[in-house]
Protein backbone atom coordinates (compact mmCIF):
# COMPACT_ATOMS: atom_id res chain seq x y z
CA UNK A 1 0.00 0.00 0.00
CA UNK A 2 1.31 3.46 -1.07
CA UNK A 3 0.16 6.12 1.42
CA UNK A 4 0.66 10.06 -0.12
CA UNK A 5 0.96 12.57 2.32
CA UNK A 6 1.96 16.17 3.19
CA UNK A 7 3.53 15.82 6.69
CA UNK A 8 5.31 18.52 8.53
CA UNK A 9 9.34 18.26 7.50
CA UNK A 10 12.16 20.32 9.00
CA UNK A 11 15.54 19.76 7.77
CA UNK A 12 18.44 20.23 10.41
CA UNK A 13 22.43 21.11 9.45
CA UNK A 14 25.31 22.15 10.73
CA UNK A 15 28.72 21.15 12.43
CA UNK A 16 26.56 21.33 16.07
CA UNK A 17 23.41 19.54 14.24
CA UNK A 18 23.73 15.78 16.24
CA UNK A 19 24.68 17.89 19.60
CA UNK A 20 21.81 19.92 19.65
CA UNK A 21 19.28 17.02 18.81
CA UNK A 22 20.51 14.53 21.05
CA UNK A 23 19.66 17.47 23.29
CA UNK A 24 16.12 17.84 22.44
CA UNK A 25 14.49 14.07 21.02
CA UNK A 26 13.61 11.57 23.32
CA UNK A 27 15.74 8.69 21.12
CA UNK A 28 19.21 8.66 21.01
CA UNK A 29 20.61 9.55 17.92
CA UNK A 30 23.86 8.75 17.99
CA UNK A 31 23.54 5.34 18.67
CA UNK A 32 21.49 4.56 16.20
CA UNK A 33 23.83 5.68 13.59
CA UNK A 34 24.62 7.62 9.62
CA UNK A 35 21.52 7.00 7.36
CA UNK A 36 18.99 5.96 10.22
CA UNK A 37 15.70 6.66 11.30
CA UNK A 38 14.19 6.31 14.57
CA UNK A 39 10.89 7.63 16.39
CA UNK A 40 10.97 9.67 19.27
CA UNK A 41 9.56 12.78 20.44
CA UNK A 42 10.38 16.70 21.54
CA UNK A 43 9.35 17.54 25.06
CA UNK A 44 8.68 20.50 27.34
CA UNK A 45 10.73 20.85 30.01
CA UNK A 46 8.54 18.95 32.20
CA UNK A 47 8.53 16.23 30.04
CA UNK A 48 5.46 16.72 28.28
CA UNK A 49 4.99 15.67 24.75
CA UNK A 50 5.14 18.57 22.27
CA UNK A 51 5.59 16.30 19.26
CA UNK A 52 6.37 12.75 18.30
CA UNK A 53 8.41 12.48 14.88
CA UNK A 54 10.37 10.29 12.75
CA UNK A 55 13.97 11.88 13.01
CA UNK A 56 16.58 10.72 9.68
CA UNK A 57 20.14 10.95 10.34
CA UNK A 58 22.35 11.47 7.54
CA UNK A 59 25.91 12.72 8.61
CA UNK A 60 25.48 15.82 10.40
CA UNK A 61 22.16 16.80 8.88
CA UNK A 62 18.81 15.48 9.94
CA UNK A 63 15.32 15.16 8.19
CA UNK A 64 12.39 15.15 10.83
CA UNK A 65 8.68 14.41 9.51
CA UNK A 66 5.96 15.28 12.22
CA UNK A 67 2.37 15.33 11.79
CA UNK A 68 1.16 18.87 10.46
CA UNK A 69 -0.65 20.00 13.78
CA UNK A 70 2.96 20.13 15.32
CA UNK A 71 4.37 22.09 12.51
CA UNK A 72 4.21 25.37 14.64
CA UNK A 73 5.26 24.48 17.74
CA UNK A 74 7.82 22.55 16.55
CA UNK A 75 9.35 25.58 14.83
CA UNK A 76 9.13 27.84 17.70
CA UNK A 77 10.80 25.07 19.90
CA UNK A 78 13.60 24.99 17.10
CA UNK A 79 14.19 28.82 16.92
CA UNK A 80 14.24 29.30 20.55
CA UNK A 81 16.68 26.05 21.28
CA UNK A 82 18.55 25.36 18.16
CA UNK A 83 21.78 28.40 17.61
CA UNK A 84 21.81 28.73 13.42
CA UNK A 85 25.64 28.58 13.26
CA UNK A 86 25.25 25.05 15.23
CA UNK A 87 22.15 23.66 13.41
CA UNK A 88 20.59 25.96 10.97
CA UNK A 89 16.89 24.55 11.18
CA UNK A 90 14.70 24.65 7.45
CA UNK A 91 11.39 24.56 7.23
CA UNK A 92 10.74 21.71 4.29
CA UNK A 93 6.59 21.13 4.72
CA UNK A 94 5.71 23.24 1.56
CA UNK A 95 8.81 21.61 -0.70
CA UNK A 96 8.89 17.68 0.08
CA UNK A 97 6.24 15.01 0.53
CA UNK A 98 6.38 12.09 1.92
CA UNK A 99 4.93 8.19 0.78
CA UNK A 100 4.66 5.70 3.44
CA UNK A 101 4.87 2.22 1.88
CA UNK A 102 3.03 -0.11 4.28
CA UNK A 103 1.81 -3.89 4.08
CA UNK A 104 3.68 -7.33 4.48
CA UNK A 105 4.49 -7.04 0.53
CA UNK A 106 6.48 -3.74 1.28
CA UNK A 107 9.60 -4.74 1.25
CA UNK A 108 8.81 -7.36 -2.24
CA UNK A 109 7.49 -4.38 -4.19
CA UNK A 110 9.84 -2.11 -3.55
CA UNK A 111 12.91 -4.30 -4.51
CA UNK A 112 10.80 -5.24 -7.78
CA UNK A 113 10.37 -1.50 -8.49
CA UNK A 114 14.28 -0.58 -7.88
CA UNK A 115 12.81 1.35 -5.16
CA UNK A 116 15.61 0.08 -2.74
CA UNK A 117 18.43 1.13 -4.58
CA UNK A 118 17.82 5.04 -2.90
CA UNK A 119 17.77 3.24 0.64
CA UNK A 120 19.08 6.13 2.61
CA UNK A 121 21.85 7.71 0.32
CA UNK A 122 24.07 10.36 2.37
CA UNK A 123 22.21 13.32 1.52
CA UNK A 124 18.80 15.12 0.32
CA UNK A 125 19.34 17.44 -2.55
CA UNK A 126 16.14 19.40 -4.40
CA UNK A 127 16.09 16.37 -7.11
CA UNK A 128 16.72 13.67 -4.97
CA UNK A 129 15.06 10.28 -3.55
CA UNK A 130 15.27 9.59 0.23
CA UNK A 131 13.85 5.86 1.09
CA UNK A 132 14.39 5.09 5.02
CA UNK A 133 13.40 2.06 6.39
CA UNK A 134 12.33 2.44 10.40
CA UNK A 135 14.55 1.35 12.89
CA UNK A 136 11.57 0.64 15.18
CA UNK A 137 10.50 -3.28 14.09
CA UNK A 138 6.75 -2.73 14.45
CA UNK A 139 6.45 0.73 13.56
CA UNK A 140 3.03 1.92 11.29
CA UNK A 141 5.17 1.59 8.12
CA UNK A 142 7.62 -0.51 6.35
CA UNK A 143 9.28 2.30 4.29
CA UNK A 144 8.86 5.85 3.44
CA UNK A 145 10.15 8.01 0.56
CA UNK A 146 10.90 10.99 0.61
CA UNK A 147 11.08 14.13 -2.14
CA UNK A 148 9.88 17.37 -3.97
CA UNK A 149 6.57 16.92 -4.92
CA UNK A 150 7.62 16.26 -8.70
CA UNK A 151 10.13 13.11 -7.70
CA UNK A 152 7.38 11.05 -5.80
CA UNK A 153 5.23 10.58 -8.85
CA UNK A 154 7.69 8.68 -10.97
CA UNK A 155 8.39 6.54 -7.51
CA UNK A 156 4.64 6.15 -7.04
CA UNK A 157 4.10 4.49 -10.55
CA UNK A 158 6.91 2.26 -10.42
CA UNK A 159 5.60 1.13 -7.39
CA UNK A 160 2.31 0.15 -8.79
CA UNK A 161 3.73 -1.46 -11.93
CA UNK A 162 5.42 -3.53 -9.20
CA UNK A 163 2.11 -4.65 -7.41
CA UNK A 164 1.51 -1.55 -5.36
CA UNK A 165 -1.66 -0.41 -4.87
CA UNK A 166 -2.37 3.48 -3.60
CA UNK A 167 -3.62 4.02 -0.81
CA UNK A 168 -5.31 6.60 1.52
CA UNK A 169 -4.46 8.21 5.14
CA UNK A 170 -7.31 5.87 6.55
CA UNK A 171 -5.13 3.21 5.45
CA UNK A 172 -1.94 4.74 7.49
CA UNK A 173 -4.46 5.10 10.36
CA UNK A 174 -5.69 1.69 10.37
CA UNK A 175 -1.97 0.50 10.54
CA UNK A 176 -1.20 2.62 13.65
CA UNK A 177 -4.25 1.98 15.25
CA UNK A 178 -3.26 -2.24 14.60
CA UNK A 179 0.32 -1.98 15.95
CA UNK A 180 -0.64 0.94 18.94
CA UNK A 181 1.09 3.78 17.72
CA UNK A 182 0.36 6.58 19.31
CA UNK A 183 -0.22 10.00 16.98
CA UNK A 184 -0.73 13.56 17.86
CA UNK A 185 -4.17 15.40 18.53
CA UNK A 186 -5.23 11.23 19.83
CA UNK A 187 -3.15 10.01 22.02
CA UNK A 188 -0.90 12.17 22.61
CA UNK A 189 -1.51 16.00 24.05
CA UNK A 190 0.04 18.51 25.72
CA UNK A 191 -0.29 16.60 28.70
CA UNK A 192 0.94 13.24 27.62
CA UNK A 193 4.29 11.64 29.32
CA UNK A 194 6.11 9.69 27.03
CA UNK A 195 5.87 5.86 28.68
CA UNK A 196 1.61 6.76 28.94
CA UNK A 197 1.88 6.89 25.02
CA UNK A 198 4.02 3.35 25.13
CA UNK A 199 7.09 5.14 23.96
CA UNK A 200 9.10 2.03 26.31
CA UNK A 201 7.83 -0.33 24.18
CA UNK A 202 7.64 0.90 21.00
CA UNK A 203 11.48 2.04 21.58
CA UNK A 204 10.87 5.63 21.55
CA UNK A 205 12.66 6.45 24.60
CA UNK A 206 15.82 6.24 25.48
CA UNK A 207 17.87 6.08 29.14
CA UNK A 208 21.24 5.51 28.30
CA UNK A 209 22.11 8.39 26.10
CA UNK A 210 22.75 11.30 28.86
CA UNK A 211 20.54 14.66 29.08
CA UNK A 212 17.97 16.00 26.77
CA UNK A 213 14.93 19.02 27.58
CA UNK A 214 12.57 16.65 29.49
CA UNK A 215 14.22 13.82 30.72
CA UNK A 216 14.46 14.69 34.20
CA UNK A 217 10.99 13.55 34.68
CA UNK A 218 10.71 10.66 31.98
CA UNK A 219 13.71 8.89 33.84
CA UNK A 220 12.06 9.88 37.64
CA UNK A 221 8.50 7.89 36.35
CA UNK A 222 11.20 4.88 35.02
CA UNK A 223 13.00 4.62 37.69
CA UNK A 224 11.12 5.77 40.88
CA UNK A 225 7.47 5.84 40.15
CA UNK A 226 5.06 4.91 37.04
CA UNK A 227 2.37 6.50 35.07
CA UNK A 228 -1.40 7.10 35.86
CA UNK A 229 -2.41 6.10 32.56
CA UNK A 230 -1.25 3.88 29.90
CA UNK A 231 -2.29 3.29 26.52
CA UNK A 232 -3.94 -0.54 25.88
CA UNK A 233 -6.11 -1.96 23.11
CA UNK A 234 -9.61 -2.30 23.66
CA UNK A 235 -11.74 -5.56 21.55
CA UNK A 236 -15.31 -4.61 21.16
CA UNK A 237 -17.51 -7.59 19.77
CA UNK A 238 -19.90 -6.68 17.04
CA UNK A 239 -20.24 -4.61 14.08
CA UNK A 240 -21.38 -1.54 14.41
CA UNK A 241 -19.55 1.75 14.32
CA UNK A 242 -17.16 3.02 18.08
CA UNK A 243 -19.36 3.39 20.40
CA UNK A 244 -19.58 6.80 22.43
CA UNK A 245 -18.94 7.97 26.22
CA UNK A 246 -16.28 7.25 28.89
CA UNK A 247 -14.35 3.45 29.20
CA UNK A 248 -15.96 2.57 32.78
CA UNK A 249 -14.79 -0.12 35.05
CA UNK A 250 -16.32 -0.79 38.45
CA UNK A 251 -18.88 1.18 37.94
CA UNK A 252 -15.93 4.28 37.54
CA UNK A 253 -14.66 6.05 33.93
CA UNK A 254 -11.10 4.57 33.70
CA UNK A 255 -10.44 6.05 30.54
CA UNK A 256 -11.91 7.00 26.93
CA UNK A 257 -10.86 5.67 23.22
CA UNK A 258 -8.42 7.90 21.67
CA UNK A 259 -8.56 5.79 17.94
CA UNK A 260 -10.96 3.72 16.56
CA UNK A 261 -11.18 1.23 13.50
CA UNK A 262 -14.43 -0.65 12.61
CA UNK A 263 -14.42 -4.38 11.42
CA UNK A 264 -17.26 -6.58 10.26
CA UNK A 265 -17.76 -8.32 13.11
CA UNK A 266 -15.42 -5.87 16.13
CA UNK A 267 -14.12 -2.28 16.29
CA UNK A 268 -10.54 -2.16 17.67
CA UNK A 269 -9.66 0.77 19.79
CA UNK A 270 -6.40 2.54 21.67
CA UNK A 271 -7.56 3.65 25.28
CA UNK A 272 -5.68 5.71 27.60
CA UNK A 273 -6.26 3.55 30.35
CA UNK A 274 -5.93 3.79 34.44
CA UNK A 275 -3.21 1.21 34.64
CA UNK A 276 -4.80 -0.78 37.37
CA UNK A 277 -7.15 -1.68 34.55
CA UNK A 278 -5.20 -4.54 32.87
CA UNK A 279 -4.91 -6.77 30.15
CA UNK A 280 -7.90 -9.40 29.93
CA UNK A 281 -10.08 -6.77 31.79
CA UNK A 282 -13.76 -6.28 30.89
CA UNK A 283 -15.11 -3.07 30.71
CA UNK A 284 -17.74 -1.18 29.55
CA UNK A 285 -18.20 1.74 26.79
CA UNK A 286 -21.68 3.07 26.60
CA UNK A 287 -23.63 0.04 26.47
CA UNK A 288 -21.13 -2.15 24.52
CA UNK A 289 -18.91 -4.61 26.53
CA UNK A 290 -15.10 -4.94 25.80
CA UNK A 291 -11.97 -6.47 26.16
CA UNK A 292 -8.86 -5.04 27.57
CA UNK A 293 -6.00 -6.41 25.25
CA UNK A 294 -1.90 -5.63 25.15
CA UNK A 295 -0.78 -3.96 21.90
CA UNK A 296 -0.31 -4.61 19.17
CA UNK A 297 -3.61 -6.43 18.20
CA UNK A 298 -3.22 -10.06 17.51
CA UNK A 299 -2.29 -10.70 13.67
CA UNK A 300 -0.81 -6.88 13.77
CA UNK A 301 2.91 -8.07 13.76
């Protein structure tokens, strides 16, 4: 499945460029190497999520892709933490797209289409290819390509000569909402800690690489204490279209559905979740019984 889409994209240079990131994302960047690309998020000083993004390393410049609704934010953050001599910061949304290739015959149609042969070359020029495949193994997507507007089209048909078939942002959606990736505006918001939004165990987070604006807090609710809420998948039996109101437990509203997807015969749903409420848990959601179930959904992987 080829997913179009105008994300927000900042590109990041400079001879201070890896410095000043590991400084700000939640994910260490350094480990993870030239010509990677990892998830991870930018945080208030409290450790709030501001936005989650997919960062691309490439030398000592860096490609991040964030959803849209971050775009502003994330530029302020930039221009008030990131010095221009260090990491000159460019805004990319209105100049490069993005296609997210996702499905189990990913990795198939892309080799068929020559697709693979721009697998993360060391740089992004105005008339070139970027393909990046995540470093996270269960991440929404298999690959995504990246370029002006005019360079995607040529990928996109080769891609369907191959097998591909285009595809929609519902289809991206359905994919995070099977694997329990969190997004921004659902379920994440400005008052979302990283390990409520499963950043632990979608490797989001890391607690090994040394400071960064937030982590003071994300490493006291690892290491001393634990979230209020967490995010968990809900099951709920019969077709029909998500239900409305509060998750309730007890008799009590433990929570409410943050993303939904509709099935012939279930809707699957991530929940921000009291975290007494556990796995194998039946609750209630209007008047619709349901299942609470560990992510990612069973088949997702």
């Amino acid at each position: 499945m080829i997913v179009p889409d105008q994300p927000a994209v900042f590109e990041i240079a400079g001879p201070g460029a890896l410095t000043c990131m590991q400084g700000l994302l939640t994910n260490d960047l350094a480990a993870s190497g030239d010509r990677s690309v990892v998830y991870g998020a930018l945080l208030t000083p409290k450790g709030m999520i501001i936005v989650d993004a997919w960062v691309l390393r490439l030398g000592d410049r860096f490609v991040m892709i964030a959803d849209r609704a971050g775009r502003a934010a994330t530029s302020e953050l930039f221009k008030r933490s990131l010095p221009p001599r260090l990491a000159l910061v460019t805004d990319r949304t209105e100049a490069w797209e993005v296609l997210w290739l996702i499905g189990p015959k990913t990795e198939a149609v892309a080799k068929a289409a020559g697709v693979l042969g721009h697998l993360a070359p060391g740089a992004v020029t105005e008339d070139e290819v970027l393909v990046a495949r995540p470093k996270q193994a269960l991440a929404p997507f298999q690959l995504l390509v990246l370029a002006e507007p005019g360079g995607l089209a040529p990928i996109a048909e080769r891609l369907v000569k191959a097998g591909g078939t285009i595809g929609t942002r519902d289809d991206l959606y359905a994919s995070r909402v099977l694997v329990g990736w969190p997004s921004l505006g659902r379920e994440i918001d400005e008052r979302t800690l990283p390990q409520e939004a499963r950043f632990e165990e979608i490797e989001g987070v890391s607690y090994t690489k040394g400071c960064y604006t937030g982590q003071e807090t994300v490493a006291r609710v690892h290491f001393r204490g634990h979230p209020n809420r967490l995010l968990r998948g809900l099951t709920i039996l019969g077709a029909g279209p998500q239900p409305d109101g509060p998750i309730q437990a007890g008799g009590r509203d433990v929570g409410f559905i943050r993303s939904a997807i509709s099935l012939p015969d279930r809707v699957l749903a991530l929940s921000a979740i009291r975290r007494e409420v556990a796995p194998g848990d039946q609750v209630m959601v209007g008047d619709r019984s349901a299942t609470v179930v560990a992510l990612p959904f069973d088949g997702a992987a």
